[in-house]
N, C-alpha and C. Protein backbone atom coordinates (compact mmCIF):
# COMPACT_ATOMS: atom_id res chain seq x y z
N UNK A 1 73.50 36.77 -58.52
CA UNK A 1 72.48 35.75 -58.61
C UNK A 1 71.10 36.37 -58.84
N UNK A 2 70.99 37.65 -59.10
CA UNK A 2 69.88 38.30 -59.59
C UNK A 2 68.93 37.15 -60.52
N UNK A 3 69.49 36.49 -61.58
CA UNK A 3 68.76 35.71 -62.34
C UNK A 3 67.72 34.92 -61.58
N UNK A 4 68.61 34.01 -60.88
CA UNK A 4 67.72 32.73 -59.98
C UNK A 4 66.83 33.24 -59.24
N UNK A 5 67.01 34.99 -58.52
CA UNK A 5 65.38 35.38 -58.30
C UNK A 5 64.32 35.69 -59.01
N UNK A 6 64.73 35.75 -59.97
CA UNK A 6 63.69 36.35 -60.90
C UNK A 6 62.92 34.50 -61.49
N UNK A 7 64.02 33.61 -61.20
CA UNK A 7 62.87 32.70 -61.89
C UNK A 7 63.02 31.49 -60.95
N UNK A 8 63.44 31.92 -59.33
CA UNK A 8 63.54 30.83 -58.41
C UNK A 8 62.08 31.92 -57.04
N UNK A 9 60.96 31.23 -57.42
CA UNK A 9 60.34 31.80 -55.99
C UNK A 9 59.83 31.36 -54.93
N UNK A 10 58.73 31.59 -54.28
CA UNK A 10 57.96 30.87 -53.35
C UNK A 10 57.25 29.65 -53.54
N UNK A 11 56.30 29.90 -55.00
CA UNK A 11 55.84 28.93 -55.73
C UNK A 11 56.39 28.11 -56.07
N UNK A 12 57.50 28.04 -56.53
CA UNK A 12 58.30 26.88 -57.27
C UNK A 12 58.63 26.03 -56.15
N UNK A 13 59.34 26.72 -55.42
CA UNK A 13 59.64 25.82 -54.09
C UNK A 13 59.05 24.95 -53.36
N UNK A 14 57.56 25.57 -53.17
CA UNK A 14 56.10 25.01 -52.83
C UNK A 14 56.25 23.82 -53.65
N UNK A 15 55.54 23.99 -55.02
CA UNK A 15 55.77 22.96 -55.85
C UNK A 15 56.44 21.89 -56.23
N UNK A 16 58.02 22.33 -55.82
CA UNK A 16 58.87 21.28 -55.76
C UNK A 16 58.75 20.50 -54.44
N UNK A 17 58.82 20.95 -53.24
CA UNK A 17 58.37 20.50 -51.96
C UNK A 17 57.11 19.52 -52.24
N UNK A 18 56.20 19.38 -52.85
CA UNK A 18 54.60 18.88 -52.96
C UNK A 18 54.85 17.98 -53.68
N UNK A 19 55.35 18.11 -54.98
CA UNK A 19 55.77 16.72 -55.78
C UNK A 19 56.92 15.66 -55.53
N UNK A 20 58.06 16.37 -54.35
CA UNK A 20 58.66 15.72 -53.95
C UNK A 20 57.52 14.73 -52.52
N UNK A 21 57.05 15.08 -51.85
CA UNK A 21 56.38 14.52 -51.25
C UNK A 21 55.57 13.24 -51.90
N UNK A 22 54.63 14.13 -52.59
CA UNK A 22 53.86 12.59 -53.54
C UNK A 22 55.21 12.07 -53.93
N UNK A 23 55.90 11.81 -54.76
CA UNK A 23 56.66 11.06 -55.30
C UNK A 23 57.30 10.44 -54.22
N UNK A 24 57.28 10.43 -52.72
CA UNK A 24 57.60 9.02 -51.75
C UNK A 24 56.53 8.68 -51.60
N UNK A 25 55.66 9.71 -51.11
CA UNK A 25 54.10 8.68 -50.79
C UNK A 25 53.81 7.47 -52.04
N UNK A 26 54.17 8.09 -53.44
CA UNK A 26 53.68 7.04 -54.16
C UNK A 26 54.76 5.78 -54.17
N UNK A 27 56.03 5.93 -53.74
CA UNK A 27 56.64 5.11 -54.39
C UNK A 27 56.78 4.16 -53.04
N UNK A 28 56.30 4.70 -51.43
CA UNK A 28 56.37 3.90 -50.36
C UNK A 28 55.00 3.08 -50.87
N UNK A 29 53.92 3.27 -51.46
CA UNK A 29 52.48 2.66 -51.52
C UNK A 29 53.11 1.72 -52.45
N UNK A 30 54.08 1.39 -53.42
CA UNK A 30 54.26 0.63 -54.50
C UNK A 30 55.24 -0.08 -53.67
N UNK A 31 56.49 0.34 -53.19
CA UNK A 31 57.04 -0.89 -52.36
C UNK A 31 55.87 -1.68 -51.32
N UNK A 32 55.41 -1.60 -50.83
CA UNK A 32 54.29 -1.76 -49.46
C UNK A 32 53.47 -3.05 -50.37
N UNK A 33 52.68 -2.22 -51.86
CA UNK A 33 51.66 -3.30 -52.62
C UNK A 33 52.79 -4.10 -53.01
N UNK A 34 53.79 -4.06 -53.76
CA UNK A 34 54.34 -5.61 -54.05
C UNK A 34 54.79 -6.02 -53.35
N UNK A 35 55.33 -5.44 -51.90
CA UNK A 35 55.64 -6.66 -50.50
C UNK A 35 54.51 -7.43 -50.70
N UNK A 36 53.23 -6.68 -50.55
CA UNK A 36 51.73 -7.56 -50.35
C UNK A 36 51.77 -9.21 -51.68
N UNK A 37 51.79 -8.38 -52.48
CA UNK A 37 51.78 -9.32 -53.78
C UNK A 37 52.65 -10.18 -53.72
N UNK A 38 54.31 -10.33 -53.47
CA UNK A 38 54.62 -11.31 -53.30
C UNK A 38 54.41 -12.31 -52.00
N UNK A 39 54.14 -11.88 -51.02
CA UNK A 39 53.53 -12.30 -50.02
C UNK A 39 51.90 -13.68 -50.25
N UNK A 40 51.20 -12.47 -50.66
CA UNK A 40 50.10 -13.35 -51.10
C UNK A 40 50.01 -14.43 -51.84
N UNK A 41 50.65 -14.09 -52.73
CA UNK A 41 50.61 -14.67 -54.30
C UNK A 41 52.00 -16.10 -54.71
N UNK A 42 53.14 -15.15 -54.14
CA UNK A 42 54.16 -15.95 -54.18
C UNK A 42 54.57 -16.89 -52.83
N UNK A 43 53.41 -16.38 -51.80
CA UNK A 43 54.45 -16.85 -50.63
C UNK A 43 55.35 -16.75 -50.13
N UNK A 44 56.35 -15.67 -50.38
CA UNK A 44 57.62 -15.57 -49.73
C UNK A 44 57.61 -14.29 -49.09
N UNK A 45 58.28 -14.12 -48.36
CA UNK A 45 58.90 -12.98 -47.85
C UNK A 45 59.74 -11.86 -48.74
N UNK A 46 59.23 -10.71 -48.73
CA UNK A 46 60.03 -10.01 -49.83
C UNK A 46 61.15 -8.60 -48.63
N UNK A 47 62.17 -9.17 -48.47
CA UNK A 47 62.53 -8.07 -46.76
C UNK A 47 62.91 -6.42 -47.86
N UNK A 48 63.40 -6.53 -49.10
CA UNK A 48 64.06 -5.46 -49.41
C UNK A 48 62.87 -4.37 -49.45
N UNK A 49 61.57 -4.99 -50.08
CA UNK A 49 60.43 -4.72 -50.06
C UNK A 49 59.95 -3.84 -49.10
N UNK A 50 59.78 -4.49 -47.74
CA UNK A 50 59.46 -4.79 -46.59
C UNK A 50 60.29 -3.30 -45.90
N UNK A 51 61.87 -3.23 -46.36
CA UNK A 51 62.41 -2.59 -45.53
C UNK A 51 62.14 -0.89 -46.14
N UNK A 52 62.36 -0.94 -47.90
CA UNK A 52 61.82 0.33 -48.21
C UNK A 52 60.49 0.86 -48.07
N UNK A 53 59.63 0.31 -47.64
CA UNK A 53 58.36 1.02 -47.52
C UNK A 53 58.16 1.10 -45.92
N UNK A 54 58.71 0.39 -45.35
CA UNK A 54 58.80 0.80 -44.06
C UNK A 54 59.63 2.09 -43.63
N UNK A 55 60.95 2.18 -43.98
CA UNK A 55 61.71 3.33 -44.19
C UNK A 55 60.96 4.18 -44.50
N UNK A 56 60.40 4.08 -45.01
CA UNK A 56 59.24 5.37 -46.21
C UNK A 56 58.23 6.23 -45.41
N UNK A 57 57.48 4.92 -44.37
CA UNK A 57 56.65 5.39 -43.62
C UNK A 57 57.29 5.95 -42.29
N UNK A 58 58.79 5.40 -42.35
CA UNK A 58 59.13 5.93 -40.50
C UNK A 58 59.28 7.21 -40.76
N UNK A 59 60.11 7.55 -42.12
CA UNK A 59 60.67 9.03 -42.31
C UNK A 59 59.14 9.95 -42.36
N UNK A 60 58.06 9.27 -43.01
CA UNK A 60 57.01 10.65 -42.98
C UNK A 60 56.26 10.80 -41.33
N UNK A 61 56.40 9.61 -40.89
CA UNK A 61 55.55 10.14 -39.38
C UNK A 61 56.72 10.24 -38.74
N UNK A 62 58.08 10.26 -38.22
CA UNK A 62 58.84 11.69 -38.16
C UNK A 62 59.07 12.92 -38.60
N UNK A 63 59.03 12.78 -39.88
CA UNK A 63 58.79 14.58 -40.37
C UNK A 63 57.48 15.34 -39.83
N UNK A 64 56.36 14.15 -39.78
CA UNK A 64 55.56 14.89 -39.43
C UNK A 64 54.88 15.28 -37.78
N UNK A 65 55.36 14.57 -36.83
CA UNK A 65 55.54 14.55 -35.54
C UNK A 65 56.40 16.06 -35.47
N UNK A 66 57.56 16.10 -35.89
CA UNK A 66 58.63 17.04 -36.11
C UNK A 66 57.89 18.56 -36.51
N UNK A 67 57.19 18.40 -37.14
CA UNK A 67 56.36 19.67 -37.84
C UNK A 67 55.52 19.99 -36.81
N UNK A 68 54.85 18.77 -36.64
CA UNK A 68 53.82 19.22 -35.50
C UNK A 68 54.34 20.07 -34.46
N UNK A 69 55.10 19.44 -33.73
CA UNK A 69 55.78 19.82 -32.29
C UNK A 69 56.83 21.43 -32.24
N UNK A 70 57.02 21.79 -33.66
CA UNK A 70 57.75 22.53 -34.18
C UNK A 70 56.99 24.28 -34.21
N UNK A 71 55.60 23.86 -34.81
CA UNK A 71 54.57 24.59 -35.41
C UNK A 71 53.67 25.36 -33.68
């Protein structure tokens, strides 16, 4: 596996770690705004909505409680 060190490193990992992050932060902020929007706008209750951006937020303030207490 000589190869994958030469083009698997610290950085990349970093990087992949960082964009994996934004990419829930952004996509819990987009479930969260169209819960809002149909809420407001449509009046209804949107639960699938409701349940992925909540999910979204329990998993990051456990990871990050977890880090804390860890560190």
């Amino acid at each position: 596996m000589k190869i994958l060190n030469r083009t698997i490193d610290e950085r990349f990992l970093n990087h992949r770690r960082q964009s994996t992050s934004l990419a829930g932060i952004c996509g819990g902020i987009t479930a969260i705004c169209l819960f809002a929007y149909h809420l407001y706008f449509d009046h209804r209750w949107s639960w699938d909505l409701f349940a992925v951006g909540m999910t979204i937020v329990g998993i990051k303030l456990i990871a990050m409680t977890w880090y804390t207490l860890r560190d």
